[in-house]
N, C-alpha and C. Protein backbone atom coordinates (compact mmCIF):
# COMPACT_ATOMS: atom_id res chain seq x y z
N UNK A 1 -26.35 43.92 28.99
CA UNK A 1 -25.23 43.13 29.47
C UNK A 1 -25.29 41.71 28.88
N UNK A 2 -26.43 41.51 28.86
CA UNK A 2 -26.99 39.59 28.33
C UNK A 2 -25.99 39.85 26.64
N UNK A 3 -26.72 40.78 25.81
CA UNK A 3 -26.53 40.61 24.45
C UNK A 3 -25.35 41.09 24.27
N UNK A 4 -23.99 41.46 25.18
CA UNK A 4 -22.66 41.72 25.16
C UNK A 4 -22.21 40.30 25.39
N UNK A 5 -22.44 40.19 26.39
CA UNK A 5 -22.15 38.22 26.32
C UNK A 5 -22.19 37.92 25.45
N UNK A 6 -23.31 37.69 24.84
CA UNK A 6 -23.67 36.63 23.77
C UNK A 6 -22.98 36.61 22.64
N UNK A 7 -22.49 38.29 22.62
CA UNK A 7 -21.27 38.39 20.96
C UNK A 7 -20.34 38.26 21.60
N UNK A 8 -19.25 38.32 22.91
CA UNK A 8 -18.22 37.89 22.84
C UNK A 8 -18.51 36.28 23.06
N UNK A 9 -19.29 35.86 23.26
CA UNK A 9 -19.55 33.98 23.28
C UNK A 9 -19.36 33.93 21.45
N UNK A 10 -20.16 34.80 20.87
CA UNK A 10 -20.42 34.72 19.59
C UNK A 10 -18.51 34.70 18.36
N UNK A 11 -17.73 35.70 19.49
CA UNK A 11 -16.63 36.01 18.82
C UNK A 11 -15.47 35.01 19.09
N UNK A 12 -15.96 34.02 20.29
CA UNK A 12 -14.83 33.19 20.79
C UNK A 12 -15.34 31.87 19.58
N UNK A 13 -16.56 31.92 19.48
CA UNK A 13 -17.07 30.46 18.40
C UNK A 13 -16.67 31.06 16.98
N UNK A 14 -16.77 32.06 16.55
CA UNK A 14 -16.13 32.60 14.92
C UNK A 14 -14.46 32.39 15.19
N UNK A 15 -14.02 32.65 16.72
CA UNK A 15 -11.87 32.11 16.46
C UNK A 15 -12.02 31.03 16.37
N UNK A 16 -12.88 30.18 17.36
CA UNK A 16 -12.66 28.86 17.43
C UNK A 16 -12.99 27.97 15.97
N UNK A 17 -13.95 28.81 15.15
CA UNK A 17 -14.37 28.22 14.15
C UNK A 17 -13.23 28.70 12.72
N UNK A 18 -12.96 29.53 13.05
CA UNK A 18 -11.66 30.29 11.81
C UNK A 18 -10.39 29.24 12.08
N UNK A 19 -10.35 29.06 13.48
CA UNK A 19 -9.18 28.09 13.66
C UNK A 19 -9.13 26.98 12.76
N UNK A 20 -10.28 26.50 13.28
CA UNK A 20 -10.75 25.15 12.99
C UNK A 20 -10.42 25.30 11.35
N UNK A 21 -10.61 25.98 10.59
CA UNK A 21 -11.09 25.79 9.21
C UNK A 21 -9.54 25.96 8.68
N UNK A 22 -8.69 27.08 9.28
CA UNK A 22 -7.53 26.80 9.12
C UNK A 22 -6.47 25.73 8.83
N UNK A 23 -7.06 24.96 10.24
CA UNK A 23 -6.41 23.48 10.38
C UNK A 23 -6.76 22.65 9.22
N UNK A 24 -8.26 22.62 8.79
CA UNK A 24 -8.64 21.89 7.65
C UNK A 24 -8.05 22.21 6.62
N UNK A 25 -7.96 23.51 6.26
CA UNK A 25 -7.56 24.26 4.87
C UNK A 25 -5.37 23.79 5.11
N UNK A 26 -5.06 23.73 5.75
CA UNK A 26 -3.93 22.83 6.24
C UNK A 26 -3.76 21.58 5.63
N UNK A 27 -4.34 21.02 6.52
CA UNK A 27 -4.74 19.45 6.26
C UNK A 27 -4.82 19.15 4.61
N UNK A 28 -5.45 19.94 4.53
CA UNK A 28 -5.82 19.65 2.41
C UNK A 28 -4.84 19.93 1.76
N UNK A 29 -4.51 20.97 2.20
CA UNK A 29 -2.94 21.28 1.56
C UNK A 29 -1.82 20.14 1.66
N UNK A 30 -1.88 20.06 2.52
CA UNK A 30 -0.91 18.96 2.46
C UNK A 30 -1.31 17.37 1.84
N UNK A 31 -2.41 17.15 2.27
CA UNK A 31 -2.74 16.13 1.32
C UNK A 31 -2.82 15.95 -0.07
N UNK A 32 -3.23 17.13 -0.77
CA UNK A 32 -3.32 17.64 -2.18
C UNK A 32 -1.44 17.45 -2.54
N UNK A 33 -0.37 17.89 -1.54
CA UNK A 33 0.84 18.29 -2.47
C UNK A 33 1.14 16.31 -2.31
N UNK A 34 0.63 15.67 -1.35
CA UNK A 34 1.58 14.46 -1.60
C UNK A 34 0.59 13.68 -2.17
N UNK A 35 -0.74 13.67 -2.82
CA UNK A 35 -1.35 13.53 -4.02
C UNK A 35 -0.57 13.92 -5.68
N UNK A 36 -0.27 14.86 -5.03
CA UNK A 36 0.56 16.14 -6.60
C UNK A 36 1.81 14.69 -6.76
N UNK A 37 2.29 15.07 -5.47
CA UNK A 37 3.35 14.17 -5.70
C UNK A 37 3.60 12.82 -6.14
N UNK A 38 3.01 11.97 -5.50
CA UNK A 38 2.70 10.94 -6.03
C UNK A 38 2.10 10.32 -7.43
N UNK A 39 1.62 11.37 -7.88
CA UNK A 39 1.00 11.47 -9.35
C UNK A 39 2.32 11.85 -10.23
N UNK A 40 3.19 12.47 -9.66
CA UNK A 40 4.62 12.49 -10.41
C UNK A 40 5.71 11.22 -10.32
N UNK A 41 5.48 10.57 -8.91
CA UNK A 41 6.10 9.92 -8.98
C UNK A 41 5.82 8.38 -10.04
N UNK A 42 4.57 8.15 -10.15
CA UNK A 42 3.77 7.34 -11.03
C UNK A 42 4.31 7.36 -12.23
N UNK A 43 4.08 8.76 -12.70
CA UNK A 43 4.00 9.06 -14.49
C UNK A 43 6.20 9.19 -14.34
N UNK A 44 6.64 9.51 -13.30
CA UNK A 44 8.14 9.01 -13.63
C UNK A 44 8.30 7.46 -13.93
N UNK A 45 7.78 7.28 -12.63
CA UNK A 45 8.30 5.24 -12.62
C UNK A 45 7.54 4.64 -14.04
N UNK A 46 6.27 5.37 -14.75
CA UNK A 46 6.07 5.12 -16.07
C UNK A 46 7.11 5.38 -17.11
N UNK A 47 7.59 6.66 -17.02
CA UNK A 47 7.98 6.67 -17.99
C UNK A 47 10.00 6.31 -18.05
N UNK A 48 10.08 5.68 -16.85
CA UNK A 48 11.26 5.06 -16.69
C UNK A 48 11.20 3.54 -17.38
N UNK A 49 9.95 2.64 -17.14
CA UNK A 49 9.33 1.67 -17.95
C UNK A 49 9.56 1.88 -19.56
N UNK A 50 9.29 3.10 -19.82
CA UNK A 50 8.62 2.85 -21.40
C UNK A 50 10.21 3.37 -21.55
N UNK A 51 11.42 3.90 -21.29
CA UNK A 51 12.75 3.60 -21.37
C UNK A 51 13.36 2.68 -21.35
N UNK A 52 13.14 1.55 -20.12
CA UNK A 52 14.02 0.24 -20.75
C UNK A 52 12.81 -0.73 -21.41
N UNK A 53 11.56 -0.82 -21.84
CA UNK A 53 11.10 -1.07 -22.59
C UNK A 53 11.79 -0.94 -23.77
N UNK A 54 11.68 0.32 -24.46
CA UNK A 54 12.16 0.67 -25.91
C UNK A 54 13.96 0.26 -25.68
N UNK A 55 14.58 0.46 -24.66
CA UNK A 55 16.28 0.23 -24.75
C UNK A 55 16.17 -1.72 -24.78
N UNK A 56 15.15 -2.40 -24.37
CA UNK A 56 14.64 -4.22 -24.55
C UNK A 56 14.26 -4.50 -25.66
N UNK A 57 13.93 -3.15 -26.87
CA UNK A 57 13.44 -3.61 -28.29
C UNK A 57 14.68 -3.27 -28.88
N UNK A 58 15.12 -2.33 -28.63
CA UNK A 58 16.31 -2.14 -29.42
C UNK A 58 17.05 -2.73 -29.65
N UNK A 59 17.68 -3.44 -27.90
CA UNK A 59 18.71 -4.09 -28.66
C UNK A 59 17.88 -5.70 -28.98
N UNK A 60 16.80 -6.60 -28.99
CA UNK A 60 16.24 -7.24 -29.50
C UNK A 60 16.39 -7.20 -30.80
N UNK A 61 16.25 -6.07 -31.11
CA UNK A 61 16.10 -5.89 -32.75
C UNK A 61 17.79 -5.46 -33.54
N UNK A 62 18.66 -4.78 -32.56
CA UNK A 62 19.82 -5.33 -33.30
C UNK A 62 20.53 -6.56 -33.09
N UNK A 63 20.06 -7.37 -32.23
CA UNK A 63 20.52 -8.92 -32.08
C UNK A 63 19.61 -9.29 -33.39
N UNK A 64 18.57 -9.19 -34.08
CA UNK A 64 17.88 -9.62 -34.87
C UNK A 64 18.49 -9.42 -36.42
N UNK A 65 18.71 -8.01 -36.17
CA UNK A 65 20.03 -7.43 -37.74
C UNK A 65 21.07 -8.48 -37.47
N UNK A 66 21.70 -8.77 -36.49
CA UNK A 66 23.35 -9.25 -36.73
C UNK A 66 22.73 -10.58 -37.11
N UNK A 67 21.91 -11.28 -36.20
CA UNK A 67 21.68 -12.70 -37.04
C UNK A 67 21.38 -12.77 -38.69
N UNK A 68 20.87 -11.68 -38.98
CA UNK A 68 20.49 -11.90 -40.23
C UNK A 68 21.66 -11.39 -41.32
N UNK A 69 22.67 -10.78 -40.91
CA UNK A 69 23.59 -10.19 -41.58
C UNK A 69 24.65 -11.41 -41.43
N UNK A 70 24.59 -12.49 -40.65
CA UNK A 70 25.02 -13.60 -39.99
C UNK A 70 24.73 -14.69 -41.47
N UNK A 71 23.47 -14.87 -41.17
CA UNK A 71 22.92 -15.49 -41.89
C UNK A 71 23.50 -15.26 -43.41
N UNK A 72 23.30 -14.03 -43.75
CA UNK A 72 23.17 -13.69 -45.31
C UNK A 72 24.87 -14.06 -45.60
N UNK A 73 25.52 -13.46 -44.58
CA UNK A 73 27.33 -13.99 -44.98
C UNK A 73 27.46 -15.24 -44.91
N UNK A 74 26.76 -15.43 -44.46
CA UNK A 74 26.79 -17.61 -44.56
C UNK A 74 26.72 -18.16 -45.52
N UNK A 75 25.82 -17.84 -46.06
CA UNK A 75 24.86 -18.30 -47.69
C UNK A 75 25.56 -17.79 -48.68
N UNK A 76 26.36 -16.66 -48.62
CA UNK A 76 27.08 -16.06 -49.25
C UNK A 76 28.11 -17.01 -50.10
N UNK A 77 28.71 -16.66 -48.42
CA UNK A 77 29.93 -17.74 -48.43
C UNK A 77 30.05 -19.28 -48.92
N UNK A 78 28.61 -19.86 -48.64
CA UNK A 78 28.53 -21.12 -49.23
C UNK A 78 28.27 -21.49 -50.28
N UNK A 79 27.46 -20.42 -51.00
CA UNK A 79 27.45 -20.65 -52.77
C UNK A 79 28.88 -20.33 -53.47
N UNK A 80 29.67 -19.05 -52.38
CA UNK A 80 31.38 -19.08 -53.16
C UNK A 80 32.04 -20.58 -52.92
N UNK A 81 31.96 -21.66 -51.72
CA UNK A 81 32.55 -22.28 -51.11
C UNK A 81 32.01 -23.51 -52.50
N UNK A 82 30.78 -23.31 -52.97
CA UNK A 82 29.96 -24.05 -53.65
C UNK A 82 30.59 -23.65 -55.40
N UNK A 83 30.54 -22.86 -55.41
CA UNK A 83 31.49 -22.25 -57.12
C UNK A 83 33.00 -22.67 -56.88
N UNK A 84 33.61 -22.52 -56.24
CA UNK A 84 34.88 -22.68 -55.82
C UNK A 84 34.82 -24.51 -55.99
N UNK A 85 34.19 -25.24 -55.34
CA UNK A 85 34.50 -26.77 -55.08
C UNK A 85 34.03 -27.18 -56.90
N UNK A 86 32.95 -26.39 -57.76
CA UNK A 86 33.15 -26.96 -59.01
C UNK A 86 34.31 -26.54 -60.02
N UNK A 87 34.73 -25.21 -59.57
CA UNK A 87 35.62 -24.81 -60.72
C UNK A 87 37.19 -25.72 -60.10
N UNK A 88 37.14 -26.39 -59.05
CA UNK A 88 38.11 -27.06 -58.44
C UNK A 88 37.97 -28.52 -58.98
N UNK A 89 36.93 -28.89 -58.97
CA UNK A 89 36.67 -30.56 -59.70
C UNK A 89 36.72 -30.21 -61.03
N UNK A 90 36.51 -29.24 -61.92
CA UNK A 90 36.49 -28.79 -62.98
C UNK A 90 38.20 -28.87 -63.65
N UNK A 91 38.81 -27.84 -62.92
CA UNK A 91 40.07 -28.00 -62.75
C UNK A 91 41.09 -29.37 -62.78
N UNK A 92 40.23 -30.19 -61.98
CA UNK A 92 41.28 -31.41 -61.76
C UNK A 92 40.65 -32.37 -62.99
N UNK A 93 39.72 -32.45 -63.56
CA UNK A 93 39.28 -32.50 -64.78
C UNK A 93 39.99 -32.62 -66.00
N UNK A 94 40.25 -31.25 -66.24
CA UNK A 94 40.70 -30.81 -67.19
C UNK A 94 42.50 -31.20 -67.24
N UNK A 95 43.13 -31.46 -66.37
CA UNK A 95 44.68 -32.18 -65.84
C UNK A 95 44.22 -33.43 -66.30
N UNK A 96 43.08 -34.12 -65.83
CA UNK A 96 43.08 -35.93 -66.52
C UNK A 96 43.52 -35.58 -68.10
């Protein structure tokens, strides 16, 4: 009668202990998916960064083309503006 006891004492501590491990094996689970998660949300909000990063060089660098296409029509223009003002004194020159 003693050693019938003792295994259903024995069988209530293996539920109580299966429970238990349940709850843990639970617990992890869920901690692991909003670990998972959060590790996605990271490498998004990264790689949302390295998007307007590169869209902050881009247009940096076509503000950098137009100045220089800016530039070059300037210089252009001022050596014509510069040929133009001698063949014009040249011109009034040649009337004396």
């Amino acid at each position: 009668e003693g050693a019938v006891k003792a295994i259903e004492d024995i069988d209530k501590l293996l539920t109580v202990l299966n429970n238990k491990q349940s709850e843990i094996g639970a617990v992890f689970n869920r901690l692991e998916s909003v670990a998972m998660s959060n590790t996605m949300g990271v490498e998004n909000m990264s790689a949302g960064l390295s998007t307007i990063v590169d869209a902050d060089i881009a247009k940096l660098n076509s503000e950098y083309v137009k100045n220089q296409i800016l530039q070059n029509a300037s210089s252009a223009l001022m050596v014509q503006a510069s040929n133009l003002n001698r063949e014009v004194v040249l011109g009034l020159l040649r009337n004396l």
